[in-house]
Protein backbone atom coordinates (compact mmCIF):
# COMPACT_ATOMS: atom_id res chain seq x y z
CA UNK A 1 7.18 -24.91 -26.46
CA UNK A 2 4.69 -21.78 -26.61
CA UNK A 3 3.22 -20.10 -23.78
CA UNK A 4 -0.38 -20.27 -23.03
CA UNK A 5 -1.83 -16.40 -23.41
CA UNK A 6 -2.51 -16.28 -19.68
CA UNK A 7 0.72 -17.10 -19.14
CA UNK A 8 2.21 -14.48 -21.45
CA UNK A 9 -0.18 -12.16 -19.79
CA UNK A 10 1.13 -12.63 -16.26
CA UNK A 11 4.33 -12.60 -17.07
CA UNK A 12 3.98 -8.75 -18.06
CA UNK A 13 1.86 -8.05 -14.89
CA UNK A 14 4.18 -9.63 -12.41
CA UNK A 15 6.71 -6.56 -12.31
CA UNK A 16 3.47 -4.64 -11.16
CA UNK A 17 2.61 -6.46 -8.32
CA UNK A 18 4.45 -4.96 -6.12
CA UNK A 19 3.11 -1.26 -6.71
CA UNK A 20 -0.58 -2.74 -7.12
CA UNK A 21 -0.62 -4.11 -3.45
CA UNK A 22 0.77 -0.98 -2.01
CA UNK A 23 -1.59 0.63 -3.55
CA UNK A 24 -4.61 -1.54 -2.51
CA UNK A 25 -3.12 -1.30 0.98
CA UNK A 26 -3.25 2.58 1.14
CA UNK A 27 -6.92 2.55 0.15
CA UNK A 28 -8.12 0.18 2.57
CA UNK A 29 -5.75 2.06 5.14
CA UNK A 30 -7.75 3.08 8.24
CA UNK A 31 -7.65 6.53 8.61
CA UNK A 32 -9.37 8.56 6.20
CA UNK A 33 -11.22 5.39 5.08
CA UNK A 34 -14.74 6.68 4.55
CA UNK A 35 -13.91 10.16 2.36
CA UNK A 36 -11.05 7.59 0.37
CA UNK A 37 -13.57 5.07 -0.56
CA UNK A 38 -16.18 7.45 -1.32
CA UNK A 39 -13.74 9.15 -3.65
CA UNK A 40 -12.99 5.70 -5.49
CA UNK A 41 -16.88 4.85 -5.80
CA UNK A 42 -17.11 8.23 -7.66
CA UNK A 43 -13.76 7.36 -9.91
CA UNK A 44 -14.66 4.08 -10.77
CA UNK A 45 -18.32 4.76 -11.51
CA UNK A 46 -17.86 6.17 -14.97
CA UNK A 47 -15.19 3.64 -15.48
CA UNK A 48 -17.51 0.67 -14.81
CA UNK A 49 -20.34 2.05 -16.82
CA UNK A 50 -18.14 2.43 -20.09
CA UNK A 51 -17.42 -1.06 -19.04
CA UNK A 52 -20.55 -2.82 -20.17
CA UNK A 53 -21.02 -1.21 -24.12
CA UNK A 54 -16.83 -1.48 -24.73
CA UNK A 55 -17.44 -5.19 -23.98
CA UNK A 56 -20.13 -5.18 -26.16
CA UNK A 57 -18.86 -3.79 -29.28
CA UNK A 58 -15.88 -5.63 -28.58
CA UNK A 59 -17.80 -8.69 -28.46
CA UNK A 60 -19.20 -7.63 -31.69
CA UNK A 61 -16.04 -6.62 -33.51
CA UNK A 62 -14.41 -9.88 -32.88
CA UNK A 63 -17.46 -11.77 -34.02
CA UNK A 64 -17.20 -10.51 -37.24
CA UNK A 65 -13.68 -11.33 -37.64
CA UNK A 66 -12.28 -14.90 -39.53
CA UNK A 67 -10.41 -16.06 -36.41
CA UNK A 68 -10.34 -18.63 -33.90
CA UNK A 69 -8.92 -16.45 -31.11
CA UNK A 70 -11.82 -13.96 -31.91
CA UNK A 71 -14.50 -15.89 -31.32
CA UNK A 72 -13.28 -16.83 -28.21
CA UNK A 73 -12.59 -13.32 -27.24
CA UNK A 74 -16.37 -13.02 -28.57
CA UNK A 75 -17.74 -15.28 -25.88
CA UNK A 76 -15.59 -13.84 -23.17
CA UNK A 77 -16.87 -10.19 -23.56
CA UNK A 78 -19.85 -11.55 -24.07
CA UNK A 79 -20.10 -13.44 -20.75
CA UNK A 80 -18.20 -11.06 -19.13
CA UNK A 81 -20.67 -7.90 -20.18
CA UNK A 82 -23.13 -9.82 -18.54
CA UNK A 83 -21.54 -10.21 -15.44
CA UNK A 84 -20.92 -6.44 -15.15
CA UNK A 85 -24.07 -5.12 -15.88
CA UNK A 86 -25.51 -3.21 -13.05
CA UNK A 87 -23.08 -2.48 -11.30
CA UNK A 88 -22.80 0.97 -12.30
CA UNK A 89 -25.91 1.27 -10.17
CA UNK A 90 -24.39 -0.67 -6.90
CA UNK A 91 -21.32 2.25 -7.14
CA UNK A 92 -24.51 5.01 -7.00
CA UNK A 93 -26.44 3.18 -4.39
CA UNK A 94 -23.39 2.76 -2.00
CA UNK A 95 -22.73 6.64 -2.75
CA UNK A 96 -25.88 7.27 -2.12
CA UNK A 97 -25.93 5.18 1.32
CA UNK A 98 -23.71 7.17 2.67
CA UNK A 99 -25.26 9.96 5.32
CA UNK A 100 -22.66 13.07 3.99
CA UNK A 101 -24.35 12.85 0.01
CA UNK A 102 -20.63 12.60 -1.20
CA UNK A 103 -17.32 12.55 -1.42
């Protein structure tokens, strides 16, 4: 019996978990909310606009490749390109909302 990928995959994350949700707890902590989460927008804004063209080329690299698991990686970054584009520009305009300019 094989494991499914997914399966494989979240069997390598699980020893994370534990760090990841202390970690999402301290952000969404209460006090010093507002300068924290204005600090993330500005982190993750670079992070999610590389997002978009990595997909992309790796959409295109595994389309060129003679594999079954390619393709379907193809169509994932594909789709999934798609569904992150833009949202760059939601990080900016909810930096932007905010009254003190920035972080």
């Amino acid at each position: 019996m094989t494991a499914t990928a997914s399966l494989a995959l979240r069997t390598k994350l699980t020893p994370t978990t534990t760090a990841l949700t202390a970690a999402t707890a301290a952000l969404w902590r209460p006090d010093g909310l507002r300068q924290r989460y204005l600090r993330y927008l500005a982190a993750m804004h670079p992070l999610v606009r590389a997002s978009v063209p990595l997909l992309e080329r790796a959409a295109e690299r595994c389309a060129e490749l003679d594999d079954p698991g390619a393709r379907h990686l193809a169509a994932y970054y594909t789709r999934h390109a798609e569904e992150e584009r833009d949202h760059d520009t939601w990080l900016l305009e909810d930096l932007a909302a905010d009254p003190g300019g920035h972080p």
